[in-house]
PDB file of N, CA and C in Angstrom:
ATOM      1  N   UNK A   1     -78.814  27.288  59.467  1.00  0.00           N
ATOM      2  CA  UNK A   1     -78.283  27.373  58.132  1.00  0.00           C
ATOM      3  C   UNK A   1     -79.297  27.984  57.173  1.00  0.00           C
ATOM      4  N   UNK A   2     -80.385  27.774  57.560  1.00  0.00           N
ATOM      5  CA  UNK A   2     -81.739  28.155  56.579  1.00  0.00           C
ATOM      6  C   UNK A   2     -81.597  29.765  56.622  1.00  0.00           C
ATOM      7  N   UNK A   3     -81.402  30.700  57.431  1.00  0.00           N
ATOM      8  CA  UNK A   3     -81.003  31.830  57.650  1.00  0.00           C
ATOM      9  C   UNK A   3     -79.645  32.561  56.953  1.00  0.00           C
ATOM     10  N   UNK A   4     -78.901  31.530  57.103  1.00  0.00           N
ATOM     11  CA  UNK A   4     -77.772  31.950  56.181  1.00  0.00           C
ATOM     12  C   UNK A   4     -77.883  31.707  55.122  1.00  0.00           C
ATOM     13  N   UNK A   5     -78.565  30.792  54.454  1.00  0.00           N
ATOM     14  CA  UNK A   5     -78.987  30.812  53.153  1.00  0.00           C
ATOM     15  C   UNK A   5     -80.224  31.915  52.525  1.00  0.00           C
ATOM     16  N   UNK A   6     -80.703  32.563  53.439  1.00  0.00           N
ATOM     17  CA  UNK A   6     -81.615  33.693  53.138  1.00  0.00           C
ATOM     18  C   UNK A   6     -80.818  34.334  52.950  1.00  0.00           C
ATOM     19  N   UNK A   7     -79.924  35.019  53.712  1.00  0.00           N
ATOM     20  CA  UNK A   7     -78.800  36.235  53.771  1.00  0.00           C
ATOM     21  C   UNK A   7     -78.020  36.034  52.335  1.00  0.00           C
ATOM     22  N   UNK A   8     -77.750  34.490  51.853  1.00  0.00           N
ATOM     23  CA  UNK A   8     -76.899  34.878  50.402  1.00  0.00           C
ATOM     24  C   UNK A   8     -77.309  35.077  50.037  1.00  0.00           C
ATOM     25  N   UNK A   9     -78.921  34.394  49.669  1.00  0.00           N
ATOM     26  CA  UNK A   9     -79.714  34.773  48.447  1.00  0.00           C
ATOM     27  C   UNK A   9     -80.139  35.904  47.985  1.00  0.00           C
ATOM     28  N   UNK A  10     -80.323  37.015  49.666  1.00  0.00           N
ATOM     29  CA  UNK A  10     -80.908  38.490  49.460  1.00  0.00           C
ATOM     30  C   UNK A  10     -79.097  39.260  49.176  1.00  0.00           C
ATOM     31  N   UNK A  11     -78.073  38.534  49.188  1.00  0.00           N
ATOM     32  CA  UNK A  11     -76.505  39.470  48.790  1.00  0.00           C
ATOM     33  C   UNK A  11     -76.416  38.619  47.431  1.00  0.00           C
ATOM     34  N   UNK A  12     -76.919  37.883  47.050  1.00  0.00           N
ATOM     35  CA  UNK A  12     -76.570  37.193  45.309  1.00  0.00           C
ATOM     36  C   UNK A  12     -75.660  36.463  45.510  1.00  0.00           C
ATOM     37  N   UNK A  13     -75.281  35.714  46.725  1.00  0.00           N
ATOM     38  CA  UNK A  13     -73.898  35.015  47.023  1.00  0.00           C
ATOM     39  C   UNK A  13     -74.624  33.672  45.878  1.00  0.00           C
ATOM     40  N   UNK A  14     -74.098  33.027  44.935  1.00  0.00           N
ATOM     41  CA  UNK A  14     -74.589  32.056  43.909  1.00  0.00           C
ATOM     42  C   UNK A  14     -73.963  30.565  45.067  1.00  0.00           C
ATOM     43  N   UNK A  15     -75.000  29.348  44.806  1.00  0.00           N
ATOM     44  CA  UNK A  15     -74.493  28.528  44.831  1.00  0.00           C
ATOM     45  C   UNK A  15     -74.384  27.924  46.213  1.00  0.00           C
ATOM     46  N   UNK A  16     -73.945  27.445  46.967  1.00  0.00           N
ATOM     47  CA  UNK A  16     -73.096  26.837  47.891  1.00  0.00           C
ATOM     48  C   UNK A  16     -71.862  27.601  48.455  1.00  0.00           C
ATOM     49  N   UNK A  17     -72.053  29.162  47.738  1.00  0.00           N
ATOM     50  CA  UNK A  17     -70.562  29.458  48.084  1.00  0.00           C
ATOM     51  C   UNK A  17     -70.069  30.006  50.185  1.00  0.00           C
ATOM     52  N   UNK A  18     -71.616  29.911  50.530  1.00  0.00           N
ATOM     53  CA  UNK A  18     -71.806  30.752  52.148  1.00  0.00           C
ATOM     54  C   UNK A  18     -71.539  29.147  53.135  1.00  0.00           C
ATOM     55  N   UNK A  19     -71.296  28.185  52.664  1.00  0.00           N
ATOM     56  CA  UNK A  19     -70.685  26.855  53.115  1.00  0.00           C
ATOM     57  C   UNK A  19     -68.976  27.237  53.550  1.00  0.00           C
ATOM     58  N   UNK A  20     -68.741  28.472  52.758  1.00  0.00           N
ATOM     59  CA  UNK A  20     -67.267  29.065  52.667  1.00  0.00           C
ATOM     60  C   UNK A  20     -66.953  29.574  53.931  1.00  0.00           C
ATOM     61  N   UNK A  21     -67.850  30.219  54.253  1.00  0.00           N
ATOM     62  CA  UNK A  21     -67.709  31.532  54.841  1.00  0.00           C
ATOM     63  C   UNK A  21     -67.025  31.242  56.539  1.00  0.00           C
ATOM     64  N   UNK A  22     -66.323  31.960  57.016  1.00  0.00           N
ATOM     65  CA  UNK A  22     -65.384  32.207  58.363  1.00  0.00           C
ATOM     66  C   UNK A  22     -66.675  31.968  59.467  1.00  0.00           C
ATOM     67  N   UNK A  23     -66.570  32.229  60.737  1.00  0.00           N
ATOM     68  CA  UNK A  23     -67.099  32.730  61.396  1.00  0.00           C
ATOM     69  C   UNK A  23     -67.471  33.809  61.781  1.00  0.00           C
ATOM     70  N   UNK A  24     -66.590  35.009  61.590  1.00  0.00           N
ATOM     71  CA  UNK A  24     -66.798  36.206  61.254  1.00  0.00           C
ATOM     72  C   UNK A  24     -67.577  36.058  60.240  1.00  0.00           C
ATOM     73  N   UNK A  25     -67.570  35.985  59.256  1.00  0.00           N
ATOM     74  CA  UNK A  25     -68.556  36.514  58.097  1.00  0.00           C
ATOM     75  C   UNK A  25     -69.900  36.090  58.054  1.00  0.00           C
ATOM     76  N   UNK A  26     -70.116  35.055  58.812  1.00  0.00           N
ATOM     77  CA  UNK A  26     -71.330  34.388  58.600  1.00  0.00           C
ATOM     78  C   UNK A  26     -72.190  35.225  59.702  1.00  0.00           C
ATOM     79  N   UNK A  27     -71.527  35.598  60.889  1.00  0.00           N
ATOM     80  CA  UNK A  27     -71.557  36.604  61.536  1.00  0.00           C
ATOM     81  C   UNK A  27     -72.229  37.873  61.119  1.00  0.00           C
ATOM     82  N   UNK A  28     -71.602  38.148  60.238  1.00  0.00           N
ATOM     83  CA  UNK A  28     -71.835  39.604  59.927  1.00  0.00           C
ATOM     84  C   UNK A  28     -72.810  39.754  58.703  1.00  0.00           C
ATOM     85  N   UNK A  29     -73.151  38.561  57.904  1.00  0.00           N
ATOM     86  CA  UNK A  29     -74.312  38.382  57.485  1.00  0.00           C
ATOM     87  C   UNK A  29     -75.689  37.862  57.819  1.00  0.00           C
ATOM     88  N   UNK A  30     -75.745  37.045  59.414  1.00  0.00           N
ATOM     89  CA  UNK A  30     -76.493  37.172  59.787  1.00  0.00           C
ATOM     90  C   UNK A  30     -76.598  38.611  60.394  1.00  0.00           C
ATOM     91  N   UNK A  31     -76.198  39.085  60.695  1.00  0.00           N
ATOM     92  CA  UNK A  31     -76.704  40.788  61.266  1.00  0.00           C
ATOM     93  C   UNK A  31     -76.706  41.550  60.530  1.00  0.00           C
ATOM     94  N   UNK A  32     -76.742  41.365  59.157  1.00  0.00           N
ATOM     95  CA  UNK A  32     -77.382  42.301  58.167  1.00  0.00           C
ATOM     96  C   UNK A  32     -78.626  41.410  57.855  1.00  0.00           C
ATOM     97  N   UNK A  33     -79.241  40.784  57.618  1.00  0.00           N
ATOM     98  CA  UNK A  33     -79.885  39.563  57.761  1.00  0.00           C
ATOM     99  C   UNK A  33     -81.514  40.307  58.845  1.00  0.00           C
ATOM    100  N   UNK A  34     -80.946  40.199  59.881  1.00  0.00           N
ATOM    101  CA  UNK A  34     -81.457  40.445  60.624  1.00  0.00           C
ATOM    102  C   UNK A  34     -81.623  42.201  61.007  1.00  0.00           C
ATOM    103  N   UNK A  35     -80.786  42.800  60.423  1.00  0.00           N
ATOM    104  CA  UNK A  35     -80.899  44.439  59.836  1.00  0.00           C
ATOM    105  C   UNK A  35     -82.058  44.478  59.189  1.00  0.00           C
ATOM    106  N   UNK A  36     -82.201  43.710  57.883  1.00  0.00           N
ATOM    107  CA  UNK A  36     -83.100  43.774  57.219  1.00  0.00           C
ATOM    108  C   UNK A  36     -84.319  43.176  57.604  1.00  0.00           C
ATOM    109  N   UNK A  37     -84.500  42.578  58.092  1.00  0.00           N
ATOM    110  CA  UNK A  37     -85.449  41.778  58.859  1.00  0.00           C
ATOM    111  C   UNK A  37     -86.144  42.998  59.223  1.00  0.00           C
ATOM    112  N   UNK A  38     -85.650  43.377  60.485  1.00  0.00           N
ATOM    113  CA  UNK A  38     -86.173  44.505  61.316  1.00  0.00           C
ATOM    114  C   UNK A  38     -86.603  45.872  60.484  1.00  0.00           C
ATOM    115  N   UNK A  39     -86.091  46.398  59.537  1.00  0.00           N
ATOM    116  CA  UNK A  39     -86.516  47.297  58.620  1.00  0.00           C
ATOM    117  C   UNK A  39     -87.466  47.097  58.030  1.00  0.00           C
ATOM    118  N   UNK A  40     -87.748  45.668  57.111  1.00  0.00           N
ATOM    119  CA  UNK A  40     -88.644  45.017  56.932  1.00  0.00           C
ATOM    120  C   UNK A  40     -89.997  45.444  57.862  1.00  0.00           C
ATOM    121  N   UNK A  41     -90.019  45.008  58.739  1.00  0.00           N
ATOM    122  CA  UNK A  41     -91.187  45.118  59.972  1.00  0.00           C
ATOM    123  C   UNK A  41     -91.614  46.322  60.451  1.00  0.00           C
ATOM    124  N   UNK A  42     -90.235  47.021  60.131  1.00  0.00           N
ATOM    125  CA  UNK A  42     -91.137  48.523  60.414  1.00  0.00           C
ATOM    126  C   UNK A  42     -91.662  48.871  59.505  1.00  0.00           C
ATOM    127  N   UNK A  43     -91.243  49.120  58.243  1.00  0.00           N
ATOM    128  CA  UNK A  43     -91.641  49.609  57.121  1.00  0.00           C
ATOM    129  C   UNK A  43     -93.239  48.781  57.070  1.00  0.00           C
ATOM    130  N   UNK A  44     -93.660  47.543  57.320  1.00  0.00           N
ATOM    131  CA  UNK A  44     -94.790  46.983  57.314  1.00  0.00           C
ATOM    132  C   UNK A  44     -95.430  47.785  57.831  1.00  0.00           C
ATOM    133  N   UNK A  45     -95.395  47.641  59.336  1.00  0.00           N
ATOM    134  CA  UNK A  45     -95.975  48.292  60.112  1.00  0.00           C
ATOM    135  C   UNK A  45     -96.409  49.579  59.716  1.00  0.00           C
ATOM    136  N   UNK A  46     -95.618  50.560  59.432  1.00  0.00           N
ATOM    137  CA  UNK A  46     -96.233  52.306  58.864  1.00  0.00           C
ATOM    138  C   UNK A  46     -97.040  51.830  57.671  1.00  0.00           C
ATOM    139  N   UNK A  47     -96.794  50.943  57.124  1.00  0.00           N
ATOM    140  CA  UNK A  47     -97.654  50.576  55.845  1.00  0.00           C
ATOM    141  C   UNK A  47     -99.371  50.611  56.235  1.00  0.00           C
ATOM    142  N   UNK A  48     -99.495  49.535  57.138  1.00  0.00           N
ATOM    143  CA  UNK A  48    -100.745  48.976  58.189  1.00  0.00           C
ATOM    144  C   UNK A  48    -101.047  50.117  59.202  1.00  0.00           C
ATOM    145  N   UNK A  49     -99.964  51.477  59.380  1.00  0.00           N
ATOM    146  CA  UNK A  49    -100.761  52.370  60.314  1.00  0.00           C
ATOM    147  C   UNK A  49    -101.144  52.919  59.413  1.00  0.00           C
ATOM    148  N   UNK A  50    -100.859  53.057  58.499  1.00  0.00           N
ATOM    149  CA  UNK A  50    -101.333  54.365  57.381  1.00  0.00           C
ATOM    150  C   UNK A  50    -100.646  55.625  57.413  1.00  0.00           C
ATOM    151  N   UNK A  51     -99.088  55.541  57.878  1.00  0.00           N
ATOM    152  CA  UNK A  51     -98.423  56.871  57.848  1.00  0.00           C
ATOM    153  C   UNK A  51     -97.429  57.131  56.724  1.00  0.00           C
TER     154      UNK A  51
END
């Protein structure tokens, strides 16, 4: 749940409202979630190679 509560906070979902959410959707915000995650890490990374 701690994960899905990252995912609203980085979409502005306010509140309690991702308590809502389908299975599909919770779905599909963890894998943007985790989209970003991974972008995240690269972008670090070229940061720390220096490219």
């Amino acid at each position: 749940m701690r994960r899905l509560g990252d995912a609203a906070h980085l979409l502005g979902i306010k509140g309690r409202d991702w308590d809502t959410f389908t299975v599909e959707e919770t779905d599909t915000y963890l894998g943007w979630l985790d989209a970003y995650a991974e972008a995240q890490q690269k972008a670090n990374e070229k940061l720390t190679s220096g490219r």
